[in-house]
Protein backbone atom coordinates (compact mmCIF):
# COMPACT_ATOMS: atom_id res chain seq x y z
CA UNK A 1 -19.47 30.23 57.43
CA UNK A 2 -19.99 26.39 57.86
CA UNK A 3 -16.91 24.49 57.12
CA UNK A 4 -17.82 21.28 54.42
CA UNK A 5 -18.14 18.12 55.75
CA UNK A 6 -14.49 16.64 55.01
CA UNK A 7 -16.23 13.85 52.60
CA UNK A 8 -17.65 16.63 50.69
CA UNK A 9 -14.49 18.46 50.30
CA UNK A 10 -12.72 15.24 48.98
CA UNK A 11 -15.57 14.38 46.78
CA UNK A 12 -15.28 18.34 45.47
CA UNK A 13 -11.56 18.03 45.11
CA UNK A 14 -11.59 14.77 42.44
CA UNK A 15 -14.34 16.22 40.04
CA UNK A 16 -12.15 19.27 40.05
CA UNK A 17 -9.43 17.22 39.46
CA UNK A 18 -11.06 15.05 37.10
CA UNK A 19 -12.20 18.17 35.02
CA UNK A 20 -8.79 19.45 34.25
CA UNK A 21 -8.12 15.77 33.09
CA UNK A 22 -11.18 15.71 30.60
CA UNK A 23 -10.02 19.23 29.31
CA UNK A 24 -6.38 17.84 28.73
CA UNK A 25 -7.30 14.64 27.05
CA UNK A 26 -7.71 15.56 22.97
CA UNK A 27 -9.90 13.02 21.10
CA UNK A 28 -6.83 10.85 20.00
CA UNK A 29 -6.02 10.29 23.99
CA UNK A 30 -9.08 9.02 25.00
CA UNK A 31 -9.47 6.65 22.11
CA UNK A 32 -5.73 5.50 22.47
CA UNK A 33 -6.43 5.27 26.39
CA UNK A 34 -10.16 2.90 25.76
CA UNK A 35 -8.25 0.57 22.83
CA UNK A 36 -5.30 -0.05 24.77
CA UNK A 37 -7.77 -0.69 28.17
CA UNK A 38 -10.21 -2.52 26.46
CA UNK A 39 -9.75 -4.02 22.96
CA UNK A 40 -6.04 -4.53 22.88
CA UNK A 41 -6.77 -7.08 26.22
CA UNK A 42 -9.19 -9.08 23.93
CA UNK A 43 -6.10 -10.15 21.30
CA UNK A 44 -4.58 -11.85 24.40
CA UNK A 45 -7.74 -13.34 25.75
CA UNK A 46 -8.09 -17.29 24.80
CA UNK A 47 -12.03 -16.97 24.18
CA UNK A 48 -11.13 -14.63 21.61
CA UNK A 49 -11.55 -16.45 18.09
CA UNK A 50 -8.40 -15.16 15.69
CA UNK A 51 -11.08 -13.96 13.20
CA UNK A 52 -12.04 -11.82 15.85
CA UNK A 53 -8.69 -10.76 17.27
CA UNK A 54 -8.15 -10.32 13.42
CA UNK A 55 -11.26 -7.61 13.51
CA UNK A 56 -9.53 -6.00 16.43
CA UNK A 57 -6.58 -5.56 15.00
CA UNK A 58 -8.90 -3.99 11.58
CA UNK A 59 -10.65 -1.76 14.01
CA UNK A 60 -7.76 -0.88 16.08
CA UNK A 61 -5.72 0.35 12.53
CA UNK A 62 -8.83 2.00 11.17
CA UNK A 63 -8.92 4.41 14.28
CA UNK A 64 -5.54 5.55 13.94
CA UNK A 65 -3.55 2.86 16.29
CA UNK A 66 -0.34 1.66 14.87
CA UNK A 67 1.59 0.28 17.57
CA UNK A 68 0.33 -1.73 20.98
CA UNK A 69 2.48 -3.44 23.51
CA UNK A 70 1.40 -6.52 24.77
CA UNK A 71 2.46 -9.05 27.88
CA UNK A 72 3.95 -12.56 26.67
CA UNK A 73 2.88 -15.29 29.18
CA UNK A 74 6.42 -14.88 31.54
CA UNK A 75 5.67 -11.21 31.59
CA UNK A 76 7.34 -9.26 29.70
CA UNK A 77 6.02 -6.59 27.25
CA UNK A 78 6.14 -7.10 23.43
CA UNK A 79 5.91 -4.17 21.19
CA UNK A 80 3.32 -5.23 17.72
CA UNK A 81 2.51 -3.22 14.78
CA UNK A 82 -0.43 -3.21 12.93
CA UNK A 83 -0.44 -2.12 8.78
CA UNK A 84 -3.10 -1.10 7.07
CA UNK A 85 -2.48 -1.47 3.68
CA UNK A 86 -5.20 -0.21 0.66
CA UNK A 87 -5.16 -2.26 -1.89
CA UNK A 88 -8.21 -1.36 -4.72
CA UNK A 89 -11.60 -1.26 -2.61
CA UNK A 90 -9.88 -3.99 0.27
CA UNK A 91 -7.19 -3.75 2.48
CA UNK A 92 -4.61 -5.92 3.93
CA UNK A 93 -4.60 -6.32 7.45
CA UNK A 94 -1.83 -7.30 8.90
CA UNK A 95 -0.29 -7.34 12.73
CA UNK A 96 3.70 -8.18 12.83
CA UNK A 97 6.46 -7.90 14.99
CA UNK A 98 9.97 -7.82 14.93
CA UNK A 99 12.44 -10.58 16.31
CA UNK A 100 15.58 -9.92 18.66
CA UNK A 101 17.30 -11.38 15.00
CA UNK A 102 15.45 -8.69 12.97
CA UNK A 103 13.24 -10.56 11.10
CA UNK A 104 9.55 -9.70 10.72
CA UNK A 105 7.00 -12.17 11.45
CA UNK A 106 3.02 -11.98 11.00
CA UNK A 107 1.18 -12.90 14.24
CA UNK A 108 -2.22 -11.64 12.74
CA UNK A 109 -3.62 -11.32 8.71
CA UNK A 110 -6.14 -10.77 6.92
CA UNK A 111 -8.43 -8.77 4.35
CA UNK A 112 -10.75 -6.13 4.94
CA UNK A 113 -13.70 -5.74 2.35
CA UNK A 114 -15.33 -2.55 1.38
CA UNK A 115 -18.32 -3.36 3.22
CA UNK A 116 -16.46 -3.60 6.36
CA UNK A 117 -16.44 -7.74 6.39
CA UNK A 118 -13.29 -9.47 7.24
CA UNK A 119 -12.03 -12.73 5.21
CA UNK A 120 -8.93 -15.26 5.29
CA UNK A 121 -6.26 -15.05 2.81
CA UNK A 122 -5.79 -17.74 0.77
CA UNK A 123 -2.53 -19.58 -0.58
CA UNK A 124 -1.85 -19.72 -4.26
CA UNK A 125 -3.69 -22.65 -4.57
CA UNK A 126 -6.36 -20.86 -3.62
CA UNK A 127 -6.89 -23.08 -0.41
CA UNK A 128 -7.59 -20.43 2.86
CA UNK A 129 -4.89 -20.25 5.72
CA UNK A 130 -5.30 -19.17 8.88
CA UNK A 131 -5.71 -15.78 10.26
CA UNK A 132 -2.82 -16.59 12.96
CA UNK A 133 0.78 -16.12 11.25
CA UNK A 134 2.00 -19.56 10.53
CA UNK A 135 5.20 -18.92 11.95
CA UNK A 136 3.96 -17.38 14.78
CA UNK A 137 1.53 -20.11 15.87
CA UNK A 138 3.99 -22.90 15.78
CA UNK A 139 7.38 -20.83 17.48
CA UNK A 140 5.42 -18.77 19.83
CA UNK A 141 2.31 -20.93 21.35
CA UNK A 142 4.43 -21.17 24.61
CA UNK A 143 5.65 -17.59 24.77
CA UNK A 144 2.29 -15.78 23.06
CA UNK A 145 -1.02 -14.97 24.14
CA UNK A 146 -1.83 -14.90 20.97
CA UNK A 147 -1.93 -18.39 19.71
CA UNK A 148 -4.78 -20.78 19.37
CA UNK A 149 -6.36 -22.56 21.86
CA UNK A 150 -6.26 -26.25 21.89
CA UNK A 151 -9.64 -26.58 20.57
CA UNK A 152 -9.18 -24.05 17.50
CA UNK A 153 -5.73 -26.01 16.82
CA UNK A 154 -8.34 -29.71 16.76
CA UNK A 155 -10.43 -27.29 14.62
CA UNK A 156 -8.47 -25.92 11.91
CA UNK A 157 -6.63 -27.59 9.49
CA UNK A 158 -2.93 -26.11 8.95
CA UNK A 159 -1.49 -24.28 5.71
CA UNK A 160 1.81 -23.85 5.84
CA UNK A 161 2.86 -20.52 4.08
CA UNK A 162 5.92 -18.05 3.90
CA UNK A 163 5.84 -15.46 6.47
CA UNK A 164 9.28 -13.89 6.98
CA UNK A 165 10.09 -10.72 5.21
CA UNK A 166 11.27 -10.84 1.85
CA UNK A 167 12.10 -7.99 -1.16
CA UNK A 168 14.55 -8.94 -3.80
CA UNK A 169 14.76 -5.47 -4.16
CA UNK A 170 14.49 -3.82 -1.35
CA UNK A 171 15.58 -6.40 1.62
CA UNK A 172 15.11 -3.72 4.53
CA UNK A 173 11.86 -2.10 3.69
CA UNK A 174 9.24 -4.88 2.48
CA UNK A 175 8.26 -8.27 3.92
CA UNK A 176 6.20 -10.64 1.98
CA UNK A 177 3.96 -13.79 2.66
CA UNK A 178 2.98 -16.29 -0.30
CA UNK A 179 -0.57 -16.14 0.86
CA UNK A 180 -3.20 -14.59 -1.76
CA UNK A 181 -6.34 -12.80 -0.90
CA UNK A 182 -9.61 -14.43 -2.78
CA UNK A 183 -12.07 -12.34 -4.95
CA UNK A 184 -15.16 -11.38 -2.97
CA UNK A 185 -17.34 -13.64 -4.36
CA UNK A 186 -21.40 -12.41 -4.33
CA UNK A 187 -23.91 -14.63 -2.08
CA UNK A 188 -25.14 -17.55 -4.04
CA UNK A 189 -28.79 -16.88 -5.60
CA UNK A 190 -31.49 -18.81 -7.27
CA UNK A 191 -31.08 -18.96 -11.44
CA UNK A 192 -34.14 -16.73 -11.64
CA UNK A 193 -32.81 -13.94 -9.28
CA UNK A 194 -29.08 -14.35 -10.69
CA UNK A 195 -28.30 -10.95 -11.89
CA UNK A 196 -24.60 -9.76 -13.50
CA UNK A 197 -22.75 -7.49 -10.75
CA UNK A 198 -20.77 -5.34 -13.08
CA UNK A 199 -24.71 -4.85 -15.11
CA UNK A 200 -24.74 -1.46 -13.69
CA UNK A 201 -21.23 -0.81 -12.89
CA UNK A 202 -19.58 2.11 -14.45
CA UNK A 203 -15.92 1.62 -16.48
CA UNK A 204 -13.65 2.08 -13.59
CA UNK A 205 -15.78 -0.32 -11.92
CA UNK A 206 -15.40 -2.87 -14.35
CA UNK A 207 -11.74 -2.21 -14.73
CA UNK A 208 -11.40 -2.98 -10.94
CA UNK A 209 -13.11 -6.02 -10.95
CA UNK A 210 -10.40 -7.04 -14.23
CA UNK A 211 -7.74 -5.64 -12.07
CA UNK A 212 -9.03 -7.26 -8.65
CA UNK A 213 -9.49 -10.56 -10.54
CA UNK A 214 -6.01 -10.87 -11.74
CA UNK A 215 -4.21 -9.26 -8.68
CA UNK A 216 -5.39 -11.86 -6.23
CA UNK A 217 -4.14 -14.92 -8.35
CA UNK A 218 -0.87 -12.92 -7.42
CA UNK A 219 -2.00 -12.17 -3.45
CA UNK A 220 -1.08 -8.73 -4.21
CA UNK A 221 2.29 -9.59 -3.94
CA UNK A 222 5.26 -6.50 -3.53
CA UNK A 223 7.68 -8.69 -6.34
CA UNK A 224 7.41 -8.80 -9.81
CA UNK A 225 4.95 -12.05 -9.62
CA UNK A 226 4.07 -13.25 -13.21
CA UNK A 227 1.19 -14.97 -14.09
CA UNK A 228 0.91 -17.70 -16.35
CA UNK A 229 3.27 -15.48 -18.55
CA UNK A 230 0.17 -13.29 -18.84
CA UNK A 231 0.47 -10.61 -17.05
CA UNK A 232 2.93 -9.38 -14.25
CA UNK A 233 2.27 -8.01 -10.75
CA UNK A 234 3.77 -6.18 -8.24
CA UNK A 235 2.66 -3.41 -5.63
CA UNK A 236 5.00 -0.61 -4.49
CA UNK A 237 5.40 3.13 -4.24
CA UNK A 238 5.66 5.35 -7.08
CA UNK A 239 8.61 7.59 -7.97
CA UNK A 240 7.96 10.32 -10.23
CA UNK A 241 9.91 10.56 -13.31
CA UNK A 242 10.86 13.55 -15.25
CA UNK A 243 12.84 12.09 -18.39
CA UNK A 244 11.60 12.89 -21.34
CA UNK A 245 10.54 16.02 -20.44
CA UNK A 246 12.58 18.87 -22.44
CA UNK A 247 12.64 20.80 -18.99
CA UNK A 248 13.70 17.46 -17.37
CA UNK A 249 16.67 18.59 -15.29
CA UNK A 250 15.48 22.02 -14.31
CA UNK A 251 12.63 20.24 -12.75
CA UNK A 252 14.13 17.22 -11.82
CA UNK A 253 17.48 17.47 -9.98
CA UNK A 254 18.23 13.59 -11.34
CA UNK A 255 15.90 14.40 -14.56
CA UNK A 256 17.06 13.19 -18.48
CA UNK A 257 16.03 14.71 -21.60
CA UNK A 258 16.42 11.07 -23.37
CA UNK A 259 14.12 7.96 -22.05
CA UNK A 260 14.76 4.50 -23.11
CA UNK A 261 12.22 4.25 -25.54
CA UNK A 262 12.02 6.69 -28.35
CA UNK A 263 9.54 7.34 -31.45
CA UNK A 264 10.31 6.13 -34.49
CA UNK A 265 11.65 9.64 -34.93
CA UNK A 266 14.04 9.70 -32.41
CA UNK A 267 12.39 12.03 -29.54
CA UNK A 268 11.92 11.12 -26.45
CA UNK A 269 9.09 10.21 -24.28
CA UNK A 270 7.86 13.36 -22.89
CA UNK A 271 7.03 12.47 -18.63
CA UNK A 272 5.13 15.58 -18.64
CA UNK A 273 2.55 14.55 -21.40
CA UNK A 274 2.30 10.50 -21.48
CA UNK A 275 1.29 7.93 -19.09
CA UNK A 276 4.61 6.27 -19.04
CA UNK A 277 6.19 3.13 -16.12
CA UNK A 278 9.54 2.51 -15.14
CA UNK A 279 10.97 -1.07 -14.57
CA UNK A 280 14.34 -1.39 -12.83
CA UNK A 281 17.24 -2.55 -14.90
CA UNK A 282 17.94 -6.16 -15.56
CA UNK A 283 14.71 -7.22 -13.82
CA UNK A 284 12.14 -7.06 -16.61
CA UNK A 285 13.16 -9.41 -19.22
CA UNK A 286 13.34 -12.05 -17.15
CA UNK A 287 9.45 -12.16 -17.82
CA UNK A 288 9.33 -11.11 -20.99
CA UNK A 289 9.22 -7.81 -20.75
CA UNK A 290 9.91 -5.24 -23.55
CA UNK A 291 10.68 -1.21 -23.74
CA UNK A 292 6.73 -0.77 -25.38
CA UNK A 293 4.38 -2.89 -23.32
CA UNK A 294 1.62 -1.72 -21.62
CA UNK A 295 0.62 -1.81 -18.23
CA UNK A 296 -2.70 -1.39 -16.07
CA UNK A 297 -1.61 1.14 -13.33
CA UNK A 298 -4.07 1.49 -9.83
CA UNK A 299 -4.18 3.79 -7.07
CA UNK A 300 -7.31 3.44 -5.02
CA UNK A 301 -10.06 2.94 -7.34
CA UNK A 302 -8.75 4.50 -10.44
CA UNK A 303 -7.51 2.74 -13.10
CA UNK A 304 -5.41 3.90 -15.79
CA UNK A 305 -3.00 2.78 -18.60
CA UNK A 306 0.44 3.22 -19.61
CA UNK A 307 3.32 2.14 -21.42
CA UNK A 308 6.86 0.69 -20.32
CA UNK A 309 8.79 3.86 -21.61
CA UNK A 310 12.22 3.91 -19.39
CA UNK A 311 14.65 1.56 -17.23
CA UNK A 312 15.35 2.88 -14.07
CA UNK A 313 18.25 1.73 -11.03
CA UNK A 314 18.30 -2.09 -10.36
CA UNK A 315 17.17 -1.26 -6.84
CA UNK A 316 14.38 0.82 -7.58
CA UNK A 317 10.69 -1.11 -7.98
CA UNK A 318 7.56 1.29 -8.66
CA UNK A 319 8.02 4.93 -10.86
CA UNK A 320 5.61 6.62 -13.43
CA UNK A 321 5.87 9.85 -15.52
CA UNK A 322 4.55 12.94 -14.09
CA UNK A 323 1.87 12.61 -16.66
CA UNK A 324 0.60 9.13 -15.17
CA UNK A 325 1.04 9.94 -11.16
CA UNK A 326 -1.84 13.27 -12.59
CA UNK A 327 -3.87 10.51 -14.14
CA UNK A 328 -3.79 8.84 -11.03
CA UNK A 329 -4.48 12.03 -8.39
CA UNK A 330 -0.96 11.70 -7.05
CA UNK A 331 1.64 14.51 -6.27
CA UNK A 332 3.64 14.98 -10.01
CA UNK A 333 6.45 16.97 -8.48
CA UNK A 334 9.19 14.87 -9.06
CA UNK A 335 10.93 16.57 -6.15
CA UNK A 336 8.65 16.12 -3.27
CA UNK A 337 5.76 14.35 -4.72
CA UNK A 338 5.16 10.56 -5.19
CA UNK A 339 4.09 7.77 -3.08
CA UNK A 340 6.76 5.94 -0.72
CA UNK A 341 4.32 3.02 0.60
CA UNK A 342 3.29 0.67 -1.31
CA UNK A 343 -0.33 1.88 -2.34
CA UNK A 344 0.21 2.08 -6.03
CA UNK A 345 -0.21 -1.86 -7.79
CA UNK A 346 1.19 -2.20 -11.80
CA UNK A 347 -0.02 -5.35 -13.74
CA UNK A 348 2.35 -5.07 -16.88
CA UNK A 349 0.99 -7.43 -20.16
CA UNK A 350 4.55 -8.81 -22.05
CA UNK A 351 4.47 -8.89 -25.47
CA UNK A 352 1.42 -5.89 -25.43
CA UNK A 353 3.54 -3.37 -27.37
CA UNK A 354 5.50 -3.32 -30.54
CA UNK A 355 8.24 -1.03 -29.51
CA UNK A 356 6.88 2.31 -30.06
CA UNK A 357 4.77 5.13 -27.79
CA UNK A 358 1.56 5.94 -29.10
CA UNK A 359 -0.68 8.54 -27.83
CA UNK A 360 -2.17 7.50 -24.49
CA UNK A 361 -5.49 6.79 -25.94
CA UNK A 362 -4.47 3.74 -27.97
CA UNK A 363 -2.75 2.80 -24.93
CA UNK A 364 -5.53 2.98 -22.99
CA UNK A 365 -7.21 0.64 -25.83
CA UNK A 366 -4.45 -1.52 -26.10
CA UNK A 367 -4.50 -2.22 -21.89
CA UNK A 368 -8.19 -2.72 -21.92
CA UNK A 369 -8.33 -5.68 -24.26
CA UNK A 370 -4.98 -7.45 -22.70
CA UNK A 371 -6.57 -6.41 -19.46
CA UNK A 372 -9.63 -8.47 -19.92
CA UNK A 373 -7.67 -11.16 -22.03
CA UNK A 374 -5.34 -11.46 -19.04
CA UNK A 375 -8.42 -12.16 -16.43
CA UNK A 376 -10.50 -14.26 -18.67
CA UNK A 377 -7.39 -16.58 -19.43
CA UNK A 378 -6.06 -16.42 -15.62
CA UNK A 379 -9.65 -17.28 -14.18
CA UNK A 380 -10.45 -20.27 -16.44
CA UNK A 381 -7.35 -22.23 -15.00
């Protein structure tokens, strides 16, 4: 038998070699291996507009990527992390990393639309700011690739915003900027081919456009943020709450029979049958909060109401009754159900209640007229 010709046999040997690779590499491998070869490069490249490194990081987080490591300009490797955050049909965009003095800083932000299109945030004044962390851009242009070139710097005015990490709550676990996302806005048209957006749009629709309307003025914020003394915002988890419930502590291993609020007949506020909020202790009155008001309550797209039922620990920002996390589609179990990131948003109405539960329909009633009060008063400011 002829031996190969030794070029042959090498050329044989790698497409062997590189077969076993292909059948080792799972879907996830190859598209960490082509992000972190290709895209990730573009966030340090200078001809790279930050809107666009700003889509990279969207794309990047939408295929599963969560951390990248990155050169600085003497070198050395960084470690970033990019959040993905839902927040009604949008989603916050973010890319951060964390100083040698702990502190979190945003390098890259933005907002996601449901159609895929990217936008700037804006500050409360509802002027935009820049994709490129504030903080970031003026400490790190020396040590970061990603920083603007001189020409985008000439180009782009500066607004200076907040972008360290801030909870009043919760120091360790949240950071927040005071920039605000702006309501998609629809494409000018001509008077005669001006139609009404929300003409077709079912209830929940509408409701998110109320919600959407009112939870920008607040840029979606993860503190109690109140509005004009019109309505109060905040994202967070949820907690599930058992009180109420007359099987409340064999369900619930911290669970009361009693809730804060009562009917005028004394019972309690049953978690496993109304749509019921928790607001941590001390915290609430502050805005004007009372034990009765009603609050607009979102998870995704769905919308529902409920009222301010029971005071929770001082610490503890974002818990509903098992009755309201079902309304919602989330895991009642007050054991091992709940949400721990902030994907749940409350807007609570003060002086909505009068002190007493009702069934949930009238609170449902009751939350959509201060709902659309609430947006019609915050939007003609």
């Amino acid at each position: 038998m002829t031996d190969k010709p030794q070029a042959q046999e090498k050329l044989d040997t790698n497409q062997s070699r590189m077969a076993e690779t292909v059948q080792g590499f799972s879907a996830a491998d190859w598209r960490t291996a082509q992000t972190n070869r290709l895209d990730v490069q573009k966030l340090t490249d200078d001809q790279t507009s930050p809107e666009d490194k700003a889509r990279l990081v969207a794309q990047l987080g939408a295929s599963g990527v969560k951390h990248i490591e990155l050169k600085d300009k003497d070198g050395s490797l960084r470690q970033f992390q990019i959040e993905m955050e839902k927040s009604g049909a949008r989603t916050l965009v973010h890319l951060h990393c964390t100083e040698q003095d702990g502190r979190d800083r945003i390098v890259l932000r933005a907002v996601q639309n449901a159609d895929g299109s990217l936008q700037q945030q804006t500050d409360r004044k509802g002027g935009k700011v820049d994709y490129l962390g504030t903080w970031w851009e003026k400490n790190m242009s020396d040590r970061s690739y990603l920083a603007k070139t001189e020409l985008a710097q000439a180009q782009t005015p500066r607004v200076v915003v907040n972008d360290e990490k801030q909870n009043i709550l919760q120091p360790s676990t949240v950071r927040q900027s005071e920039a605000t996302i702006p309501p998609e806005k629809p494409t000018p048209q001509p008077v005669s081919e001006q139609v009404n957006p929300l003409a077709n749009a079912d209830e929940q629709q509408r409701l998110n456009h109320l919600f959407d309307g009112i939870a920008s003025r607040a840029g979606y914020s993860r503190k109690m943020t109140n509005l004009s003394n019109e309505a109060v915002y905040f994202r967070s988890g949820m907690a599930i709450d058992a009180d109420g419930s007359p099987r409340a502590r064999h369900i619930d291993p911290y669970g009361q029979t009693k809730t804060s609020l009562r009917h005028t007949d004394g019972r309690a506020v049953n978690a496993e049958t109304t749509h019921y909020y928790v607001l941590p202790m001390g915290k609430y009155k502050q805005y004007g909060v009372k034990l009765g008001d009603i609050a607009a309550v979102r998870y995704g797209d769905k919308v529902q109401f409920a009222v301010f039922a029971d005071v929770g620990p001082k610490a503890k920002l974002g818990e509903g009754s098992m009755a309201l996390a079902n309304a919602l589609g989330i895991d009642s179990n007050p054991r091992s159900g709940g949400l721990h990131r902030p994907q749940v948003e409350y807007i609570v109405f003060p002086r909505s209640g009068d002190g007493t539960p009702m069934r949930n329909s009238a609170h449902e009633d009751l939350g959509k007229h201060y709902l659309g009060k609430a947006y019609r008063r915050l939007n003609q400011q």
